[in-house]
PDB file of N, CA and C in Angstrom:
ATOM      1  N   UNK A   1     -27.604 107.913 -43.474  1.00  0.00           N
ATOM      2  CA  UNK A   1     -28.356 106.794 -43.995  1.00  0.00           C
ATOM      3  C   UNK A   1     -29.828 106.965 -43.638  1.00  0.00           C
ATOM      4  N   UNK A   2     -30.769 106.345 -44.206  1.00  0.00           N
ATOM      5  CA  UNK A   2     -31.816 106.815 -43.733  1.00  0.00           C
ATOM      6  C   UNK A   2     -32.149 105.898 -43.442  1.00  0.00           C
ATOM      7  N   UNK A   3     -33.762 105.675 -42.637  1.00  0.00           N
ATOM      8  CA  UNK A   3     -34.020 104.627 -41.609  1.00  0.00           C
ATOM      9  C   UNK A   3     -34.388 103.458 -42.732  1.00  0.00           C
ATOM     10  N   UNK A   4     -34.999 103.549 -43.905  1.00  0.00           N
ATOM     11  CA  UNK A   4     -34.893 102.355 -44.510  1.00  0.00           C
ATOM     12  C   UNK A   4     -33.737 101.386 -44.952  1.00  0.00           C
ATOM     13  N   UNK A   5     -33.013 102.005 -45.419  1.00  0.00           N
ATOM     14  CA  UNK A   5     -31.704 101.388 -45.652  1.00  0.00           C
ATOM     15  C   UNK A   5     -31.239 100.586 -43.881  1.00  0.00           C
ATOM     16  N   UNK A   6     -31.334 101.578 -43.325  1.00  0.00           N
ATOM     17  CA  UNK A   6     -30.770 101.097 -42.083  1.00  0.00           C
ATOM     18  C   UNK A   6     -32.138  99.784 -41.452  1.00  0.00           C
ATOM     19  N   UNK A   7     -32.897  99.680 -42.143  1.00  0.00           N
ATOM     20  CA  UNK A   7     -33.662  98.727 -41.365  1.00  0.00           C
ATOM     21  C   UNK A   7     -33.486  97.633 -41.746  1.00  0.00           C
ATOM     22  N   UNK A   8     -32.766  97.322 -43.438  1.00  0.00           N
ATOM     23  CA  UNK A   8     -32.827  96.389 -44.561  1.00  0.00           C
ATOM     24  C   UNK A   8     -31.356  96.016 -43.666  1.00  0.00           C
ATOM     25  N   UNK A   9     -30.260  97.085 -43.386  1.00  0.00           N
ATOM     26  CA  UNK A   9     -28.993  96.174 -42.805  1.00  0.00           C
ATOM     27  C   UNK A   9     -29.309  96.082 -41.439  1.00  0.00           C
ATOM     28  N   UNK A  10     -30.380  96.250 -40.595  1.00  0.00           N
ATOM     29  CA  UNK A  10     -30.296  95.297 -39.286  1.00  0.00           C
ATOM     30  C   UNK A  10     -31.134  94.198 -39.312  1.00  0.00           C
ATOM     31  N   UNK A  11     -31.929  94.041 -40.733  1.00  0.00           N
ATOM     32  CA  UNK A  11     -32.403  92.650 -41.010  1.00  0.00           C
ATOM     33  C   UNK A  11     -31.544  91.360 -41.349  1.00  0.00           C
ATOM     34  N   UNK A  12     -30.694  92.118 -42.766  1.00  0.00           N
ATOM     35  CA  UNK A  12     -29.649  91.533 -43.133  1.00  0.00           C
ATOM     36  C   UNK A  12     -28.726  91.360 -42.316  1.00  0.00           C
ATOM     37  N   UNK A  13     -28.275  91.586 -41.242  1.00  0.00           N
ATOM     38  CA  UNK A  13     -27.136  91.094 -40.378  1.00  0.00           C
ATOM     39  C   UNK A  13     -28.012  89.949 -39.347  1.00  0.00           C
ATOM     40  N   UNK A  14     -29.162  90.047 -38.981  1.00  0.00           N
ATOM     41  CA  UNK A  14     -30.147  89.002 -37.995  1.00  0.00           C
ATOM     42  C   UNK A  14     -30.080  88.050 -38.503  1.00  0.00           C
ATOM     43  N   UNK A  15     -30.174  87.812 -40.160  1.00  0.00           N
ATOM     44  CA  UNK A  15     -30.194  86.588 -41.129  1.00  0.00           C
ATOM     45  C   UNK A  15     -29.029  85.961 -41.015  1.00  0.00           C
ATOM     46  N   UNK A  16     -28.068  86.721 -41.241  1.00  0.00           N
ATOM     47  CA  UNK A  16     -26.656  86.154 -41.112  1.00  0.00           C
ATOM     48  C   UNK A  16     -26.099  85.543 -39.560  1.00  0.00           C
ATOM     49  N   UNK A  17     -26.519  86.346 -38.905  1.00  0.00           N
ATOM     50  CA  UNK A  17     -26.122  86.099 -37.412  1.00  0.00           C
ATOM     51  C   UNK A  17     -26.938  83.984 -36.944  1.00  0.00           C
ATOM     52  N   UNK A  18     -28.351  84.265 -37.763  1.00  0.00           N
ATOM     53  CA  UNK A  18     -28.865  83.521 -37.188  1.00  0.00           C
ATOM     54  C   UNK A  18     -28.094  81.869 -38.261  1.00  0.00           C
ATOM     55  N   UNK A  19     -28.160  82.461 -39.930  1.00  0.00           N
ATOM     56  CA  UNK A  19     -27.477  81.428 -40.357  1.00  0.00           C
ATOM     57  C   UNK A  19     -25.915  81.170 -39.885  1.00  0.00           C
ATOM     58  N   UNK A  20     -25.327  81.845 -39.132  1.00  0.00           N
ATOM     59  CA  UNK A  20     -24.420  81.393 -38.588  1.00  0.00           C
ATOM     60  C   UNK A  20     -23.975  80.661 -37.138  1.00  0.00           C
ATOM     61  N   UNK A  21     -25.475  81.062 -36.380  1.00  0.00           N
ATOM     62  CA  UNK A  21     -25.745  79.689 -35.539  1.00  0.00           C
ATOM     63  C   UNK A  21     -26.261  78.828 -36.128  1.00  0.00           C
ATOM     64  N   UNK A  22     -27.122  78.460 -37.121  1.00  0.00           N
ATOM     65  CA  UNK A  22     -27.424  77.125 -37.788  1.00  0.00           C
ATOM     66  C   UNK A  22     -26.355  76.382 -37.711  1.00  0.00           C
ATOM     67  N   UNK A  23     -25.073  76.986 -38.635  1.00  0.00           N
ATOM     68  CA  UNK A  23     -24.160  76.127 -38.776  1.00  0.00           C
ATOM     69  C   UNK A  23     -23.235  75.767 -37.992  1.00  0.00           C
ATOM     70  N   UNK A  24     -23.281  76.604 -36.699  1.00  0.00           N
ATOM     71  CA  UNK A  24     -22.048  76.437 -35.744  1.00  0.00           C
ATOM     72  C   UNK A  24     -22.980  75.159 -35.210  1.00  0.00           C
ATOM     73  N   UNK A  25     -24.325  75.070 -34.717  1.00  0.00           N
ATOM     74  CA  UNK A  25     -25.022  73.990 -34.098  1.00  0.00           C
ATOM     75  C   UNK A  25     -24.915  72.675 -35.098  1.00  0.00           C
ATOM     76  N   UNK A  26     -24.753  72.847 -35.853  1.00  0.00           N
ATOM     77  CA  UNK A  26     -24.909  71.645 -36.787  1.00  0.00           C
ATOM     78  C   UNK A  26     -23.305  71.136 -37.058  1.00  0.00           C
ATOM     79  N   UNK A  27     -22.219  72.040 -37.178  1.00  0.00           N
ATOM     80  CA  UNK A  27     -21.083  71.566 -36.791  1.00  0.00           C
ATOM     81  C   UNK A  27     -20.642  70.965 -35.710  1.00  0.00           C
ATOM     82  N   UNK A  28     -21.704  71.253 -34.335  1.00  0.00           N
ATOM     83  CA  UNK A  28     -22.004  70.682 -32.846  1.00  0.00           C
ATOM     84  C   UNK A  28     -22.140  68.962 -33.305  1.00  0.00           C
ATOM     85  N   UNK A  29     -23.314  69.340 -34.277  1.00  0.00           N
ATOM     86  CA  UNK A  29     -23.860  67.829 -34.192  1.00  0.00           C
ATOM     87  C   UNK A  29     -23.047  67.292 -34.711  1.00  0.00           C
ATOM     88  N   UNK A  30     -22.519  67.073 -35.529  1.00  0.00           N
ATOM     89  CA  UNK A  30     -21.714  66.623 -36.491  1.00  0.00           C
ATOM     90  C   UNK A  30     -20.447  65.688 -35.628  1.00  0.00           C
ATOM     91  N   UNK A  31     -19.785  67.257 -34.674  1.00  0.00           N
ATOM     92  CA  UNK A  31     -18.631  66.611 -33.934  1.00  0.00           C
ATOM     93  C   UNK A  31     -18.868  65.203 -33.443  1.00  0.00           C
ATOM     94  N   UNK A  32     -20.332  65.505 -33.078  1.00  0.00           N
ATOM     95  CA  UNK A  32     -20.931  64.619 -32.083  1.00  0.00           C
ATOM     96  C   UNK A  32     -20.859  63.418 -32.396  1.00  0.00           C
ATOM     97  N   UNK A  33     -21.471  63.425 -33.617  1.00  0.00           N
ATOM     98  CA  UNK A  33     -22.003  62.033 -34.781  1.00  0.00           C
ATOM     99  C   UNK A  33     -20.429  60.942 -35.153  1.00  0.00           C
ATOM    100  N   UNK A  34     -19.218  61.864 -35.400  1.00  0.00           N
ATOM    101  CA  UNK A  34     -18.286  61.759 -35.932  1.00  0.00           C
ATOM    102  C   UNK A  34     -17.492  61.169 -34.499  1.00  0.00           C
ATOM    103  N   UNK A  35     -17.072  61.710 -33.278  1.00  0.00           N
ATOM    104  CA  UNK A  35     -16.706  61.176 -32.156  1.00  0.00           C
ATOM    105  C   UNK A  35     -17.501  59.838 -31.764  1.00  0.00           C
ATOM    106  N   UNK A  36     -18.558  59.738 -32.212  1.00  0.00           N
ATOM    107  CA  UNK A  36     -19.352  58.442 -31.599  1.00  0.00           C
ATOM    108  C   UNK A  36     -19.067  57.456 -32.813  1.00  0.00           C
ATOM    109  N   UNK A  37     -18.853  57.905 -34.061  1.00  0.00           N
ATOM    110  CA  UNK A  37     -18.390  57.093 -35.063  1.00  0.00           C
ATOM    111  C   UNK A  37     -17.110  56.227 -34.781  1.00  0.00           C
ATOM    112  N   UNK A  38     -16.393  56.941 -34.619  1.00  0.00           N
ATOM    113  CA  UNK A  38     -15.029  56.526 -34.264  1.00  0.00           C
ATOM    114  C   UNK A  38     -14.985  56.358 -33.016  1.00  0.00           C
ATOM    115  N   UNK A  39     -15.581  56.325 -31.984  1.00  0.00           N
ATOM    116  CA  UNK A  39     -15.778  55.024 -30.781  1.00  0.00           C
ATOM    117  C   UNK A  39     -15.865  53.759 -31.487  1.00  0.00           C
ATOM    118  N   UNK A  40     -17.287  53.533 -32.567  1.00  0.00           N
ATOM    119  CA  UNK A  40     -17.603  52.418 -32.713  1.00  0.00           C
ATOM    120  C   UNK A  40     -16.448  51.488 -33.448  1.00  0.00           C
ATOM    121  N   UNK A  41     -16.033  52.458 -34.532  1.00  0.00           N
ATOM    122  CA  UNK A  41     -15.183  52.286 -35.200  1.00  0.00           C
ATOM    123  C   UNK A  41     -13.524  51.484 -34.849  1.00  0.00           C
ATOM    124  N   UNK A  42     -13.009  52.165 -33.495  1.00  0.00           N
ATOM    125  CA  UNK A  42     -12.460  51.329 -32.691  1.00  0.00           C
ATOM    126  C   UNK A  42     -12.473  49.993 -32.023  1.00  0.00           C
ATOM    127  N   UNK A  43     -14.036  49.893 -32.337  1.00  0.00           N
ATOM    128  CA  UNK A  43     -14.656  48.639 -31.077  1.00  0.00           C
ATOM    129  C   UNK A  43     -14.355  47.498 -32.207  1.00  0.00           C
ATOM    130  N   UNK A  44     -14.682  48.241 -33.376  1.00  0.00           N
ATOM    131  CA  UNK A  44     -14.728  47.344 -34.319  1.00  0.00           C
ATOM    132  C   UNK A  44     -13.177  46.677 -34.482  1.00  0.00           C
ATOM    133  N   UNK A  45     -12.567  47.623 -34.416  1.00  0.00           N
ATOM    134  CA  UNK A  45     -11.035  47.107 -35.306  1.00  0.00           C
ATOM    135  C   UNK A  45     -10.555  46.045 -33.901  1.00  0.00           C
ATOM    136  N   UNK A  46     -10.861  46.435 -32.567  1.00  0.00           N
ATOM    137  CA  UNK A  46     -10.351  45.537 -31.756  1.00  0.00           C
ATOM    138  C   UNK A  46     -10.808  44.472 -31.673  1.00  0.00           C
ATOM    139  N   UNK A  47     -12.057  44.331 -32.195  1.00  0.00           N
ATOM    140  CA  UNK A  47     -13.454  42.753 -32.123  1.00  0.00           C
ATOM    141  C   UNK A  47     -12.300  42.142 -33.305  1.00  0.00           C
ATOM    142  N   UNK A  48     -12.052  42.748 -34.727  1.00  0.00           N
ATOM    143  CA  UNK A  48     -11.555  42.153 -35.742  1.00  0.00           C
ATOM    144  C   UNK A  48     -10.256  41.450 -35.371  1.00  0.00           C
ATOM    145  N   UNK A  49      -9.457  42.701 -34.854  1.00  0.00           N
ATOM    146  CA  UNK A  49      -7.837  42.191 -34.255  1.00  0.00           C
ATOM    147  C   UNK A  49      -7.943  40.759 -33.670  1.00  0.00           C
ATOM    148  N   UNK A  50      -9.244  40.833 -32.674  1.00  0.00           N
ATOM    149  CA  UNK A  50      -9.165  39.961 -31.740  1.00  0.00           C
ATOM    150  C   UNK A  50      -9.615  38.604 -32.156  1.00  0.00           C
ATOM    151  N   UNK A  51     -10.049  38.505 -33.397  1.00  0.00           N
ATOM    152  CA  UNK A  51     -10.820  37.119 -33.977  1.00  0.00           C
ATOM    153  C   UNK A  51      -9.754  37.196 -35.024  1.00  0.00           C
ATOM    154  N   UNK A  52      -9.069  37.966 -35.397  1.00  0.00           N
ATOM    155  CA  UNK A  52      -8.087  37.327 -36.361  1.00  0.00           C
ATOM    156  C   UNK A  52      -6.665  36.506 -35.571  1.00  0.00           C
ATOM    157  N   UNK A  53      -6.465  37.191 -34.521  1.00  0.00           N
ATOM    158  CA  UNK A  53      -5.306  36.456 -34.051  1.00  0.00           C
ATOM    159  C   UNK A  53      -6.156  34.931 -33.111  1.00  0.00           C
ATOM    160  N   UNK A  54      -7.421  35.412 -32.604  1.00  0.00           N
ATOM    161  CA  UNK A  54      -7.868  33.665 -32.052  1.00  0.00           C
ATOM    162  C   UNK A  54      -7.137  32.512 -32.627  1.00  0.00           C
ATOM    163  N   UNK A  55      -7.018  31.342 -32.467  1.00  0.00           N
ATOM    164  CA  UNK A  55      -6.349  30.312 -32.760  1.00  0.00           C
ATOM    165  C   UNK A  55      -7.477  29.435 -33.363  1.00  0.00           C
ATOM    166  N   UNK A  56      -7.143  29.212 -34.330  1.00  0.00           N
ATOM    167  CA  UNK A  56      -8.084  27.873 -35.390  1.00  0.00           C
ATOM    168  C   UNK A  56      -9.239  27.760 -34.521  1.00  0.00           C
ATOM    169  N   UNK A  57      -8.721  26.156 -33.680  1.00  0.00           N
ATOM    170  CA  UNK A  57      -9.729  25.834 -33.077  1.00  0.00           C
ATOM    171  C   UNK A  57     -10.832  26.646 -31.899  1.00  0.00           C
ATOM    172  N   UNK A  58     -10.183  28.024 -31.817  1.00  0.00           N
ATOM    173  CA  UNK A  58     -10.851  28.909 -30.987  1.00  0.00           C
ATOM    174  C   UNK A  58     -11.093  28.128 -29.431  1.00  0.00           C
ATOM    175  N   UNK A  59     -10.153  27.245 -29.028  1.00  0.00           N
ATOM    176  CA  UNK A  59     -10.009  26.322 -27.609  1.00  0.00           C
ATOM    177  C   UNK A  59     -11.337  25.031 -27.894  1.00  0.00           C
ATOM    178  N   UNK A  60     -11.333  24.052 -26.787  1.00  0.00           N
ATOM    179  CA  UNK A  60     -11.540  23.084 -26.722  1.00  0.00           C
ATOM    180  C   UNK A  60     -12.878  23.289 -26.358  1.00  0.00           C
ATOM    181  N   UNK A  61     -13.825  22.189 -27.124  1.00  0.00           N
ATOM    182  CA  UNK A  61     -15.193  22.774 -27.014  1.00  0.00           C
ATOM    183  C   UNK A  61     -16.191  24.094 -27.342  1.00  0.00           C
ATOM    184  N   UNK A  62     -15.390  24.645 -27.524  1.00  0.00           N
ATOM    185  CA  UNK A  62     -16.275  26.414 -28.429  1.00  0.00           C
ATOM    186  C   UNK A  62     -16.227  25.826 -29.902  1.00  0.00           C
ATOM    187  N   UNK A  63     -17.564  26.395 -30.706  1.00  0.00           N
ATOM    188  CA  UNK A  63     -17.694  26.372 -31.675  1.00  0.00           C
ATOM    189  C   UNK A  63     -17.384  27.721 -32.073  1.00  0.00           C
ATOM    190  N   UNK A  64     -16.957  27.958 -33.099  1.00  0.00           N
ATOM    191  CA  UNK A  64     -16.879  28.977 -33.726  1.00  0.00           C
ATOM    192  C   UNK A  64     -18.352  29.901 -34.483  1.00  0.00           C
ATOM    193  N   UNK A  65     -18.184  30.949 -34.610  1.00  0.00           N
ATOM    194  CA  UNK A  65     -19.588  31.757 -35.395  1.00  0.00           C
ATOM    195  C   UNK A  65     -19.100  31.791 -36.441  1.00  0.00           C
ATOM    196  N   UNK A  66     -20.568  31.846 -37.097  1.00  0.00           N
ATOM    197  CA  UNK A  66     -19.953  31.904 -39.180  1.00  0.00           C
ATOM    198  C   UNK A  66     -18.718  32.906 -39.310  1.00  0.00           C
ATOM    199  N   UNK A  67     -18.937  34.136 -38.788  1.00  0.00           N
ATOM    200  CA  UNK A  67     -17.967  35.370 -38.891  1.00  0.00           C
ATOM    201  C   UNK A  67     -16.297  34.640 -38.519  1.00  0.00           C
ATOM    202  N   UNK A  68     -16.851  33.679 -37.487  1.00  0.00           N
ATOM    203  CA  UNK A  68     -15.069  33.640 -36.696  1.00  0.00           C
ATOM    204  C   UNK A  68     -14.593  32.469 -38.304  1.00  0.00           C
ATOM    205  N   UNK A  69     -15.229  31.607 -38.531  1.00  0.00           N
ATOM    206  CA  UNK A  69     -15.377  31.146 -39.663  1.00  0.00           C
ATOM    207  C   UNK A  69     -14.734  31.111 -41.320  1.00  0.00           C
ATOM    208  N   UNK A  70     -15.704  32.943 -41.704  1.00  0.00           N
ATOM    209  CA  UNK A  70     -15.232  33.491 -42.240  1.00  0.00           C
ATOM    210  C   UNK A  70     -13.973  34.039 -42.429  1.00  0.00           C
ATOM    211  N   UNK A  71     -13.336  34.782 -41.246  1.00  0.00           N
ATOM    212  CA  UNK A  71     -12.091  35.324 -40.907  1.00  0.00           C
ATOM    213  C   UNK A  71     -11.497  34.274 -40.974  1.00  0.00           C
ATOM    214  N   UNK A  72     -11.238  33.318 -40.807  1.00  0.00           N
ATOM    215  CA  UNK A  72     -10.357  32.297 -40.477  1.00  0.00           C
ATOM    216  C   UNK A  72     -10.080  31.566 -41.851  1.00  0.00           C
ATOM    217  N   UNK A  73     -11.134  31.187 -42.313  1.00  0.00           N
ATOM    218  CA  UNK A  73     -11.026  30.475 -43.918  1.00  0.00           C
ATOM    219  C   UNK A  73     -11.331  31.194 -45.309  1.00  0.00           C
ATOM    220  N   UNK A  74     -10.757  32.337 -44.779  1.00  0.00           N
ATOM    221  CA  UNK A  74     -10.796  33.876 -46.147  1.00  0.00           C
ATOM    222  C   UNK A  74      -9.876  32.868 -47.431  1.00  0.00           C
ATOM    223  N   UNK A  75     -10.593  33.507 -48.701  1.00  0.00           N
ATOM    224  CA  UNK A  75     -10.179  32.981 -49.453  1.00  0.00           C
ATOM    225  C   UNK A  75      -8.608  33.372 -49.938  1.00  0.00           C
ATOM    226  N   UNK A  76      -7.954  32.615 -50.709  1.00  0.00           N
ATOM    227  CA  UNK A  76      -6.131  33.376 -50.599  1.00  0.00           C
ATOM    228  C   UNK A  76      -5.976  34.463 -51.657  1.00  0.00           C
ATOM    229  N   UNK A  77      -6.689  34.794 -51.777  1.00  0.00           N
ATOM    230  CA  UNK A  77      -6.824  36.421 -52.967  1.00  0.00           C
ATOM    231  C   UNK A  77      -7.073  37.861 -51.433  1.00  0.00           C
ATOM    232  N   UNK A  78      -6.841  36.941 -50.432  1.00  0.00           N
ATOM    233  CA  UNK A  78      -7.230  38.216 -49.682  1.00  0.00           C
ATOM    234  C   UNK A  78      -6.306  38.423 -49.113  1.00  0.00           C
TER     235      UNK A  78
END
């Protein structure tokens, strides 16, 4: 091979090498983004669980928030 050819494939493999840490780092982030998603995502379904089973009056003296509200007096198509 001669040294040009051979210089064009140790360029071409640096390109590749390097676009293939791009994407391994960005699959990093991603995990990242996606694990913290589904933390929140959990917090959420247990906040919901937990205001759907509350009881009407939500105890003696608490007012309720529009949301607890909402959940509670959903219309019957739901």
């Amino acid at each position: 091979m001669t040294s040009e050819k051979t210089d064009r494939l140790e360029a071409l493999i640096a390109h590749q090498e390097r676009q293939i840490q791009d994407l391994s780092d960005m699959l990093n982030l991603h995990r990242k983004e996606i694990d913290a998603l589904k933390i929140r995502l959990d917090r959420t379904q247990k906040k919901l669980v937990e205001l759907m089973d509350a009881p009407a009056g939500a105890g003696e003296g608490q007012e309720l928030t529009v949301a607890e509200q909402a959940l509670r007096d959903k219309p019957p198509h739901y």
